[in-house]
Protein backbone atom coordinates (compact mmCIF):
# COMPACT_ATOMS: atom_id res chain seq x y z
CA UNK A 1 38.38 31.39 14.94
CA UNK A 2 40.30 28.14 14.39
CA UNK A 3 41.15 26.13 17.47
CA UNK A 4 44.68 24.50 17.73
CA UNK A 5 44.02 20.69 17.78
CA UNK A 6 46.24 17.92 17.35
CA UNK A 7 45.27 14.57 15.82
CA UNK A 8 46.28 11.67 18.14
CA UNK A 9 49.17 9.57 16.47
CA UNK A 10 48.24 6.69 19.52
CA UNK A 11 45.72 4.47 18.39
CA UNK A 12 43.43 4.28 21.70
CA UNK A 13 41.56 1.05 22.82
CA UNK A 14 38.28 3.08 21.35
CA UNK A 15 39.98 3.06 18.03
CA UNK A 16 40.01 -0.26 18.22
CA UNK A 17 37.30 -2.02 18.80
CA UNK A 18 36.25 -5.60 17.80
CA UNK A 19 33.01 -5.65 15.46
CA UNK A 20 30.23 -8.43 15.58
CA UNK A 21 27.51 -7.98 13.47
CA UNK A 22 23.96 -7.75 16.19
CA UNK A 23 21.20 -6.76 13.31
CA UNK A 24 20.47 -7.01 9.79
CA UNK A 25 17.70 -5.49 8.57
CA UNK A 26 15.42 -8.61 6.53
CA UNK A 27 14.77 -11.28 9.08
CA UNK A 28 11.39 -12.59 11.45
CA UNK A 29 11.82 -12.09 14.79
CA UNK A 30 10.86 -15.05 18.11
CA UNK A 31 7.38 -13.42 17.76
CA UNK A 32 6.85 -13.62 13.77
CA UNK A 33 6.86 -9.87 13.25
CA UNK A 34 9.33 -8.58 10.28
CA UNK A 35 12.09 -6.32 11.22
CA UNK A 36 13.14 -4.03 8.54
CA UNK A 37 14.48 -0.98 7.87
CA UNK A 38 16.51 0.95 5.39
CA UNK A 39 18.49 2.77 8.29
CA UNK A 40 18.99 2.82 11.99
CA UNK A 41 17.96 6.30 13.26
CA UNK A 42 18.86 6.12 17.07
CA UNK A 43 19.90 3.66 19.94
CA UNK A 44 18.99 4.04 22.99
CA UNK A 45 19.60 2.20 26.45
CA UNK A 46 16.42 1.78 28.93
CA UNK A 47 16.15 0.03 32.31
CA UNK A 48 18.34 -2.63 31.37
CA UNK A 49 17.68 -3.43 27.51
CA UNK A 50 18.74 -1.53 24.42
CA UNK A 51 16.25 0.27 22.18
CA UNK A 52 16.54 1.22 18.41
CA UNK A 53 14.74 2.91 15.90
CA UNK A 54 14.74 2.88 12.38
CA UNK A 55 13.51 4.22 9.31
CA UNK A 56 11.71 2.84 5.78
CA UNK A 57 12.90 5.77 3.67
CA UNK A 58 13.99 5.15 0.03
CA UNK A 59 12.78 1.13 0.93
CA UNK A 60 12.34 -0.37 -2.66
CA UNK A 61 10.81 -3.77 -1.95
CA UNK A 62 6.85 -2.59 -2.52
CA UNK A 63 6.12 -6.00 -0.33
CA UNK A 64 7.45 -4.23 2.55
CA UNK A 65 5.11 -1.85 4.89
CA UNK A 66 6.76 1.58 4.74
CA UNK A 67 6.40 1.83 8.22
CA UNK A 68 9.08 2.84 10.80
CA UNK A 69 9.89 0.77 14.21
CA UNK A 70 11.22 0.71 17.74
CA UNK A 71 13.51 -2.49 18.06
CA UNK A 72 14.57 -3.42 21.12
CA UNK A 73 17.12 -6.23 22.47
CA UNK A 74 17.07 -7.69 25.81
CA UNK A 75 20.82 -9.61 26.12
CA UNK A 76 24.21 -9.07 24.26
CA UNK A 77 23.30 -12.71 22.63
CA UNK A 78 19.47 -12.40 22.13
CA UNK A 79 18.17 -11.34 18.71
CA UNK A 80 16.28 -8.18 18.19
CA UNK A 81 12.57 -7.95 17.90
CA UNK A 82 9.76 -5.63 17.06
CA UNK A 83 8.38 -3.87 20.14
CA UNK A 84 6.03 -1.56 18.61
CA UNK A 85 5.43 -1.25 14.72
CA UNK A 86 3.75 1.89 13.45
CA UNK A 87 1.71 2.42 10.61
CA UNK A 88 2.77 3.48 6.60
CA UNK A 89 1.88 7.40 8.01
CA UNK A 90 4.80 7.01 9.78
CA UNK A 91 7.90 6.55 7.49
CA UNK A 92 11.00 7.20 10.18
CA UNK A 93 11.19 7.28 13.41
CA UNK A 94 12.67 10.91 14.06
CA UNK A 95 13.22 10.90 17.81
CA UNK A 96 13.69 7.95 20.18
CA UNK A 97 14.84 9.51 23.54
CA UNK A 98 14.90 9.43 27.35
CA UNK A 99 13.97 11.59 29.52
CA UNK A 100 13.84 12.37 32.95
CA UNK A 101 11.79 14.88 35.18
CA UNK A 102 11.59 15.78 38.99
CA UNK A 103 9.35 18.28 38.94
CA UNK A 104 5.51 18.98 37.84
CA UNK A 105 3.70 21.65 36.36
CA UNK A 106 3.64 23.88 39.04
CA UNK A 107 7.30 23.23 39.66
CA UNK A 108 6.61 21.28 43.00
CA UNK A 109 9.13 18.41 43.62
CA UNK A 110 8.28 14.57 42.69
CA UNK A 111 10.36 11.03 42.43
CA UNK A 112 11.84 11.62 39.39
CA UNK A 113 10.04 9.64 36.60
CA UNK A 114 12.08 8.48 33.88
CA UNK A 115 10.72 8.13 30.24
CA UNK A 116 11.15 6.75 26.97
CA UNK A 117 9.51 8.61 24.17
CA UNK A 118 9.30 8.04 20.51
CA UNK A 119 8.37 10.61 18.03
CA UNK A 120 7.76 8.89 13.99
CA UNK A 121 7.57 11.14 11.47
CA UNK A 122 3.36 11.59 10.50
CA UNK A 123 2.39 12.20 6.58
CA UNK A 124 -0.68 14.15 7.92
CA UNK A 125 -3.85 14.05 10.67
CA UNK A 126 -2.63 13.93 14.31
CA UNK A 127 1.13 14.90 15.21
CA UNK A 128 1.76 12.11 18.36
CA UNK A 129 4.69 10.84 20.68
CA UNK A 130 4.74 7.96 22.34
CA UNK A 131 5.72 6.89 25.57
CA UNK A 132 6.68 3.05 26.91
CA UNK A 133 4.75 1.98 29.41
CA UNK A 134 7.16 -0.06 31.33
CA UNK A 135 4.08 -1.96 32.65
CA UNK A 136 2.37 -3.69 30.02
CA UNK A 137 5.21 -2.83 27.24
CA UNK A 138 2.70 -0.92 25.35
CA UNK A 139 3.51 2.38 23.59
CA UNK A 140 0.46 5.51 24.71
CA UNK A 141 0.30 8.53 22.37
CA UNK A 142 0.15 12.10 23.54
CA UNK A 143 -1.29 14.44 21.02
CA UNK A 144 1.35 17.58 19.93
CA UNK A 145 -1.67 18.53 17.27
CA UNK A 146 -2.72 18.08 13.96
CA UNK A 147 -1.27 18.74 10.71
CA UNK A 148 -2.47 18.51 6.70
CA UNK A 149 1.15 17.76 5.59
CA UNK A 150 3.95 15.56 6.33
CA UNK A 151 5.80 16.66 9.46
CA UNK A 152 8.54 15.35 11.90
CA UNK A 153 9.45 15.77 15.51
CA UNK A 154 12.85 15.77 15.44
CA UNK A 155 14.29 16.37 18.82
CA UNK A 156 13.56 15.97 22.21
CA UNK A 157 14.69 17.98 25.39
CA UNK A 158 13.89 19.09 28.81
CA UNK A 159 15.06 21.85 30.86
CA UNK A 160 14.28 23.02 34.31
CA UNK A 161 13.02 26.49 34.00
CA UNK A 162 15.50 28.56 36.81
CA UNK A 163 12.27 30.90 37.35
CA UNK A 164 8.96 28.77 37.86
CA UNK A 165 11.38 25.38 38.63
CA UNK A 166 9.38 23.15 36.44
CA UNK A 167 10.46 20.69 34.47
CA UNK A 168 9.65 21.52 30.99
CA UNK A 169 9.58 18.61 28.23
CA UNK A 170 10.52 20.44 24.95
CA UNK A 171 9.13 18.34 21.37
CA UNK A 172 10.60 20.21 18.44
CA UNK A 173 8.75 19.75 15.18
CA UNK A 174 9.10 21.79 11.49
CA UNK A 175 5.08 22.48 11.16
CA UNK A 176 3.98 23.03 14.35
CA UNK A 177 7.28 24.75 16.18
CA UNK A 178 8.82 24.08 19.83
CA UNK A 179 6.01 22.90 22.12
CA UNK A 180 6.24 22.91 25.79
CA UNK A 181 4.97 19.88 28.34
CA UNK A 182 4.89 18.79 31.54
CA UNK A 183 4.58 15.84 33.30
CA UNK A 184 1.10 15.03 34.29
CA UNK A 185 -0.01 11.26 35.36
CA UNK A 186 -3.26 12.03 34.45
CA UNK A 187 -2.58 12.80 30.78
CA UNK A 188 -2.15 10.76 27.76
CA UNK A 189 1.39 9.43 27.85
CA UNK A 190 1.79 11.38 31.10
CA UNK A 191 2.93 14.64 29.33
CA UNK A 192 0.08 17.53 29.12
CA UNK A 193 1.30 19.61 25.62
CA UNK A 194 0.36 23.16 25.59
CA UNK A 195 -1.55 24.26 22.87
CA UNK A 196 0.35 27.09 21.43
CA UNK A 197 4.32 26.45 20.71
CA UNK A 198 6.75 28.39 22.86
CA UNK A 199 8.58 29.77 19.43
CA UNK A 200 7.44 28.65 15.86
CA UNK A 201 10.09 26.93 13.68
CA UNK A 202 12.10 29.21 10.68
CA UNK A 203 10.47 28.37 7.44
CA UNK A 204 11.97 25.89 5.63
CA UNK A 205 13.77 24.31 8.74
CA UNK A 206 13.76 21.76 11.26
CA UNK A 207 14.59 21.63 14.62
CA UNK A 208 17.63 19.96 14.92
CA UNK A 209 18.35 19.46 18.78
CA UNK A 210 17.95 20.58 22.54
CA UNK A 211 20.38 20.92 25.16
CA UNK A 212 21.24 22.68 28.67
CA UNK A 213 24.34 24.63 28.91
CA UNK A 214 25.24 26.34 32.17
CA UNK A 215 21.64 26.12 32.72
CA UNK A 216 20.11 27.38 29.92
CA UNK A 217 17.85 25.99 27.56
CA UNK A 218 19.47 25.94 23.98
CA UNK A 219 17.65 24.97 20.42
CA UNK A 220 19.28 24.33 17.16
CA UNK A 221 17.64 24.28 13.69
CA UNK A 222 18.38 23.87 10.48
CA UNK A 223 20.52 27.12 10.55
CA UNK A 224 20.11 28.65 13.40
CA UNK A 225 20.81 28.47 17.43
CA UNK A 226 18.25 29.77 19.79
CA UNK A 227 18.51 31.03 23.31
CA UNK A 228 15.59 30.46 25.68
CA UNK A 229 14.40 33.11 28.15
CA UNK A 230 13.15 31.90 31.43
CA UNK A 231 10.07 32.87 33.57
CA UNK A 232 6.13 33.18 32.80
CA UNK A 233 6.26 34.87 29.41
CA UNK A 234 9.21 32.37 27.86
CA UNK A 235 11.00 33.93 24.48
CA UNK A 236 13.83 32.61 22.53
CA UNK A 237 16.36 34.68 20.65
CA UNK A 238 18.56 33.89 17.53
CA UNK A 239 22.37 33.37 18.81
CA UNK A 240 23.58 31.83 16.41
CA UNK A 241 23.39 32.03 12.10
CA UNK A 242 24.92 29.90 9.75
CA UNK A 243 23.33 31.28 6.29
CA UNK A 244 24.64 28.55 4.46
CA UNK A 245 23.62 25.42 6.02
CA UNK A 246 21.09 23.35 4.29
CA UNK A 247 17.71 21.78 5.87
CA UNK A 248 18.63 18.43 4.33
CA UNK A 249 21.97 18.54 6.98
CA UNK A 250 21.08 20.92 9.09
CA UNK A 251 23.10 21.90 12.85
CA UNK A 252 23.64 18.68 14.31
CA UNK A 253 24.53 17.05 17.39
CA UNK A 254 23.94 20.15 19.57
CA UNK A 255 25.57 19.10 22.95
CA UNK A 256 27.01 21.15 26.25
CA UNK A 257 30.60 20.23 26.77
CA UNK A 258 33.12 21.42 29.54
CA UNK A 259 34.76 24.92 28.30
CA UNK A 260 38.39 24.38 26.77
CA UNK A 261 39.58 27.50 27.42
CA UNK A 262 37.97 28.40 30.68
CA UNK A 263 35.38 27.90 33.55
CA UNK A 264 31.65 26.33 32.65
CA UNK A 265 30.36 24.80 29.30
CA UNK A 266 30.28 25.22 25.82
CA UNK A 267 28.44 24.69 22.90
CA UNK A 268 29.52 21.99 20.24
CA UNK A 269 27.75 20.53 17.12
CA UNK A 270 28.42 20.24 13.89
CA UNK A 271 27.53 22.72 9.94
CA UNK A 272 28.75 22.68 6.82
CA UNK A 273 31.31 19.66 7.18
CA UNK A 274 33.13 21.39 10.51
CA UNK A 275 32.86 20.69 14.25
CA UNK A 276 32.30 24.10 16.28
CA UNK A 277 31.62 25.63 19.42
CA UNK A 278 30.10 28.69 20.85
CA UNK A 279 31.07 29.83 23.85
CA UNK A 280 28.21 31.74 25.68
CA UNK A 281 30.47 33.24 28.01
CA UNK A 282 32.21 35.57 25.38
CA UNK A 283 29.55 36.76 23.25
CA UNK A 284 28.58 32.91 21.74
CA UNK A 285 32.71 33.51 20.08
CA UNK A 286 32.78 30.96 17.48
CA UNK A 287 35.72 28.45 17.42
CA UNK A 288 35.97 25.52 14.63
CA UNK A 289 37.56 22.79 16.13
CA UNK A 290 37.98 20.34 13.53
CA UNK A 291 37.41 20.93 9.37
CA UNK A 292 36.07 17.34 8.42
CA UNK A 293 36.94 17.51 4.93
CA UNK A 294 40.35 18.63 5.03
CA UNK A 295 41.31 16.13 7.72
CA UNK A 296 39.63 13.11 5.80
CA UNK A 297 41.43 14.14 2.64
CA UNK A 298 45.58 14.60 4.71
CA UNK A 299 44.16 11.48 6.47
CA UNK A 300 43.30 9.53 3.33
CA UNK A 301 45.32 11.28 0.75
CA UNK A 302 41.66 11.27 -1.76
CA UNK A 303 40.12 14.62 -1.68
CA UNK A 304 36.94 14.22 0.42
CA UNK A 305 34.92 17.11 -0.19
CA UNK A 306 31.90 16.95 2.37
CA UNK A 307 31.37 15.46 5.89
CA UNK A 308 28.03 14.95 7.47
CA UNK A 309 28.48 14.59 11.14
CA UNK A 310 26.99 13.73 14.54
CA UNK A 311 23.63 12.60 13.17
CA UNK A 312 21.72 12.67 17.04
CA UNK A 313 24.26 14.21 19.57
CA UNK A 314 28.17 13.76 20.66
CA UNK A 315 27.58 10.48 23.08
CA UNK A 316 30.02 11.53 25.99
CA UNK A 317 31.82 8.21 27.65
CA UNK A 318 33.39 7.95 30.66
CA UNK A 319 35.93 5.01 30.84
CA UNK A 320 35.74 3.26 33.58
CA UNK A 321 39.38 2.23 33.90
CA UNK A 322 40.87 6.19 33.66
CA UNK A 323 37.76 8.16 34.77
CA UNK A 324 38.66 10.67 31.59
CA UNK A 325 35.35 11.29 29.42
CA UNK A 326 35.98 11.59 25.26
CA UNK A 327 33.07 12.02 23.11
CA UNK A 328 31.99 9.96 19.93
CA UNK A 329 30.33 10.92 16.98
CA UNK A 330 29.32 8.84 13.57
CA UNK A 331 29.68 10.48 10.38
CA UNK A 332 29.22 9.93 6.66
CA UNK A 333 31.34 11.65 3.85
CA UNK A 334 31.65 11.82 -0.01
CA UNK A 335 34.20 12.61 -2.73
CA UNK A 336 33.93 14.82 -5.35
CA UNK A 337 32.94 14.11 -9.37
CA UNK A 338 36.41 14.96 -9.98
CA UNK A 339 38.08 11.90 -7.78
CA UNK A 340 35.47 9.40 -8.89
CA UNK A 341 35.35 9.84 -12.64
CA UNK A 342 38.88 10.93 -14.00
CA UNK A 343 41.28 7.96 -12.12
CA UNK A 344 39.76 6.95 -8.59
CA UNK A 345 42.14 4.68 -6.57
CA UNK A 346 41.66 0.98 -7.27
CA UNK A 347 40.31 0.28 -3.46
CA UNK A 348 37.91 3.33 -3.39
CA UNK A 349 34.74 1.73 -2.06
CA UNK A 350 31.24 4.00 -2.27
CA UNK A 351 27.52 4.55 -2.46
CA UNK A 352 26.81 5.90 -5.77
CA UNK A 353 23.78 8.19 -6.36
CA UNK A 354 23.30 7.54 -10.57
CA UNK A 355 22.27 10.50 -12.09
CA UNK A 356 22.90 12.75 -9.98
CA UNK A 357 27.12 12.73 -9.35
CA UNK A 358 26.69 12.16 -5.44
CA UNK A 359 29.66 9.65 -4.20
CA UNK A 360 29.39 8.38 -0.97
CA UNK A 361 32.05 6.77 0.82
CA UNK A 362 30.90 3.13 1.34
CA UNK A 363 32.70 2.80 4.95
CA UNK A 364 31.18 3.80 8.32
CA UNK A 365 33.43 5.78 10.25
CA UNK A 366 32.90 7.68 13.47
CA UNK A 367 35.49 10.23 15.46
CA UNK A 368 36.90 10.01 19.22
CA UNK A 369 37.36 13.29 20.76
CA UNK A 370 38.88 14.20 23.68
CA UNK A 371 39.35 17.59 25.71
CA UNK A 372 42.21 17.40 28.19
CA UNK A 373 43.47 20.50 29.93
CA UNK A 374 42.38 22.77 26.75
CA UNK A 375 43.92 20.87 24.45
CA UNK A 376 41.57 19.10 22.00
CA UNK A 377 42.78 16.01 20.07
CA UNK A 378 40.63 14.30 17.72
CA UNK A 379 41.23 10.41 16.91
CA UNK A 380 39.57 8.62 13.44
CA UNK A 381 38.21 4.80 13.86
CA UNK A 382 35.77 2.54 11.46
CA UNK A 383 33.54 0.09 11.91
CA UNK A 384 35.23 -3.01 10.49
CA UNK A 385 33.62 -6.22 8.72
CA UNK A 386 36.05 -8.82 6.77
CA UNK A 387 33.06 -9.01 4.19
CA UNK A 388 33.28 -5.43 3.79
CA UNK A 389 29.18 -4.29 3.92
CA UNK A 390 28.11 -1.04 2.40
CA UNK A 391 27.57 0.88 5.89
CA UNK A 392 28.15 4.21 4.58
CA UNK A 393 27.52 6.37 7.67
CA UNK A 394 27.50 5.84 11.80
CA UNK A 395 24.02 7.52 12.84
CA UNK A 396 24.18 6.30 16.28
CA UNK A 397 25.97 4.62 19.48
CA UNK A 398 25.23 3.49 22.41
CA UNK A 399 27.45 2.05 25.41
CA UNK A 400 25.76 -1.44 26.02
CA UNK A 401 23.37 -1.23 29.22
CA UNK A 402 23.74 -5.01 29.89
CA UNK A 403 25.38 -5.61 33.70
CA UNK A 404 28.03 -7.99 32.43
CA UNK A 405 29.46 -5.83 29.85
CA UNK A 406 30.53 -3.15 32.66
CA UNK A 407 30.56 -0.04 30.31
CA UNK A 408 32.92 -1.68 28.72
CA UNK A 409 30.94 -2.44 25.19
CA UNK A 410 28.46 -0.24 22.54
CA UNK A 411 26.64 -0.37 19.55
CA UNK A 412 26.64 0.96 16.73
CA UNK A 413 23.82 1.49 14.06
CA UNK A 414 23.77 3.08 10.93
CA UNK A 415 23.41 3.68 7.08
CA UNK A 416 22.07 7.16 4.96
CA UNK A 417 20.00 6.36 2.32
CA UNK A 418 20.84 9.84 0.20
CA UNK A 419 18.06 9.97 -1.64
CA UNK A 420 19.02 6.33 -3.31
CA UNK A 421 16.57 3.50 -3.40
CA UNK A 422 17.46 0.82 -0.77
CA UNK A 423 16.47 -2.50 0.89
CA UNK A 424 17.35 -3.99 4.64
CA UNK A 425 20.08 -1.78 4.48
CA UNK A 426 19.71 -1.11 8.30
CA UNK A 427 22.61 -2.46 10.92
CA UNK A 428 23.78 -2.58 13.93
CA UNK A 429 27.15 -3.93 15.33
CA UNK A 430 28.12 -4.99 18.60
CA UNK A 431 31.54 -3.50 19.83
CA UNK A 432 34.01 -4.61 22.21
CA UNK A 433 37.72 -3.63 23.29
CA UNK A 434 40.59 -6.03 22.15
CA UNK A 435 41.50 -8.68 25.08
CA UNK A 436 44.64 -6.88 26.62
């Protein structure tokens, strides 16, 4: 099923945003240390400072430690520093994430403790994530288990289990499947891991994402959707299939949104170049909201011919001067052979991928979209810079946690290698709304 959306003709202050540039991969930071990075995998506010993580995939320069990073950034005008540096096992860092939990193992009630875990990618030996202690700044590892080949803990989640009440801390990985958690203070980065995985991953996939939706626990893959069953002896079951999706892409941005078309929530992420929901109410009904490639190309009047979208999630936002809440999403896209090498347009910017007939549009873009009364309207914006960068795709954003900026700012960080050799092609940009 196609949804009836409308494409907002008003340009809305979040369309509009004033760009700064806050990092460029390639510089020393106040302590020394080297910040680089080929992309910018996640942002993240925490207790009052931002966090970021990047990656050293495709990085060319052989000087350069192909190690991933958390950044971090204390104030809109400070400069961004190395907080923990991993080693060359560690390529990306696939997850950074909060989390919070108000229950333990045995589902009794606690003060909610709120975390800040990273997950890098390992090449082989022990699979760890790491938690901040907020103490002594130092990063602990807790032990998933151990693997002989290169794996990656992609997502992140926790859901209260509506049977035993405990707070379950979900890691998703490709080798070693969906382990389970809880919070322990005793353990290693306060999270005991079980040993066996509640559900092992498809072959060939990764786990894309966790959410909650009307209070269940749901998992998304590489091409599937997963259900999870509650209670002592937890299962999951396949809800959704979408044969065609690749591992590379993958279902992304898996996120619980209010129900257009009725009472409780919804399903929406993003496969094969299309926003789409499920709703779980009517049998997980499919609905494609928005066709990324055949808005791009009425939008642009090129042919675009594929759309990779919502890299980490759909980052709701509330703003604070209306109280409505819209939800923003990065994407990257590319043209086909045919526009590129018979008579592109003069201004046609993009990433080229030689050999290989890959054409990447050289812009970062992201979408606005907004649900209001069940109708859904969808709004296009870019991240601008008069010296016109290569940015290429929007991986992440954040709304700025400093005080002074009142919601009223975010970050963005970005750039997809595809495959093609790079160096300090990592960014972030600072964004704020046009003085009214």
């Amino acid at each position: 099923m196609v949804a009836a959306v409308s494409f907002a003709a008003d340009v809305s202050p979040l369309a509009q945003l004033s760009f700064q540039p806050s990092m460029q991969a390639g510089f020393r930071d106040t302590n020394g240390n080297y910040v680089a990075g080929t992309e910018i995998m996640h942002l993240v506010p925490y207790k009052g400072r931002l966090y970021a993580g990047n990656s050293l995939w495709m990085e060319k320069e052989p000087a350069i430690s192909k190690a991933c990073q958390v950044l971090v950034l204390d104030s809109p005008k400070g400069q961004w520093r190395v907080e923990r540096q991993f080693t060359r096992n560690s390529t990306r860092l696939a997850t950074l994430k909060t989390i919070t939990v108000s229950t333990d193992g045995k589902g009794n009630r606690i003060s909610p403790v709120t975390m800040l875990l990273a997950a890098p990618d390992f090449a082989r030996g022990l699979v760890k994530i790491f938690r901040r202690d907020d103490g002594s700044g130092q990063w602990i590892p807790s032990v998933l288990g151990s693997v002989t080949n290169h794996t990656s803990t992609r997502s992140i989640g926790v859901h209260r289990d509506k049977v035993t009440g405990v707070d379950r801390i979900l890691a998703g990985t490709d080798t070693l499947g969906v382990v389970g958690g809880v919070y322990d203070a005793s353990a290693a980065g306060g999270i005991r891991w079980e040993t066996s995985p509640e559900f092992r991953t498809p072959p060939g996939e990764r786990v894309m994402g966790f959410c909650d939706c009307n209070r269940k626990a749901y998992c998304a893959t590489s091409r599937h959707i997963f259900e999870r069953s509650d209670g002592t002896a937890v299962s999951w079951r396949e809800v959704y299939f979408c044969p065609k999706e690749t591992s590379p892409v993958g279902i992304r941005g898996l996120t619980a949104v209010p129900n257009p078309t009725g009472n409780g929530e919804v399903l929406l992420f993003a496969a094969r170049s299309k926003v789409r929901r499920l709703d779980p109410t009517a049998e997980f009904k499919e609905t494609v909201e928005l066709d990324m490639p055949a808005f791009l190309t009425q939008k642009w009047g090129i042919k675009v011919g594929f759309a990779l979208a919502a890299y980490n999630e759909f980052m709701p936002y509330t703003a604070p001067e209306t109280g409505e809440t819209v939800w923003l999403f990065g994407f990257e896209s590319s043209y086909p052979p045919s526009v590129v090498e018979t008579k592109p347009p003069p201004k046609l910017r993009l990433l080229v991928r030689e050999g290989y007939r890959w054409y990447f549009a050289a812009e970062a873009r992201y979408f606005i979209r907004r649900a209001n009364k069940g109708s859904i309207r969808y709004e296009l914006a870019e991240v601008t810079d008069v010296r016109q960068p290569t940015l290429v795709a929007v991986r992440a954003i954040a709304v700025s946690p400093f005080a002074g900026d009142q919601g009223r700012a975010f970050y963005f960080g970005g750039f997809d290698c595809n495959s093609i050799a790079s160096h300090n092609t990592a960014w972030i940009y600072r964004a704020e709304a046009h003085p009214r």
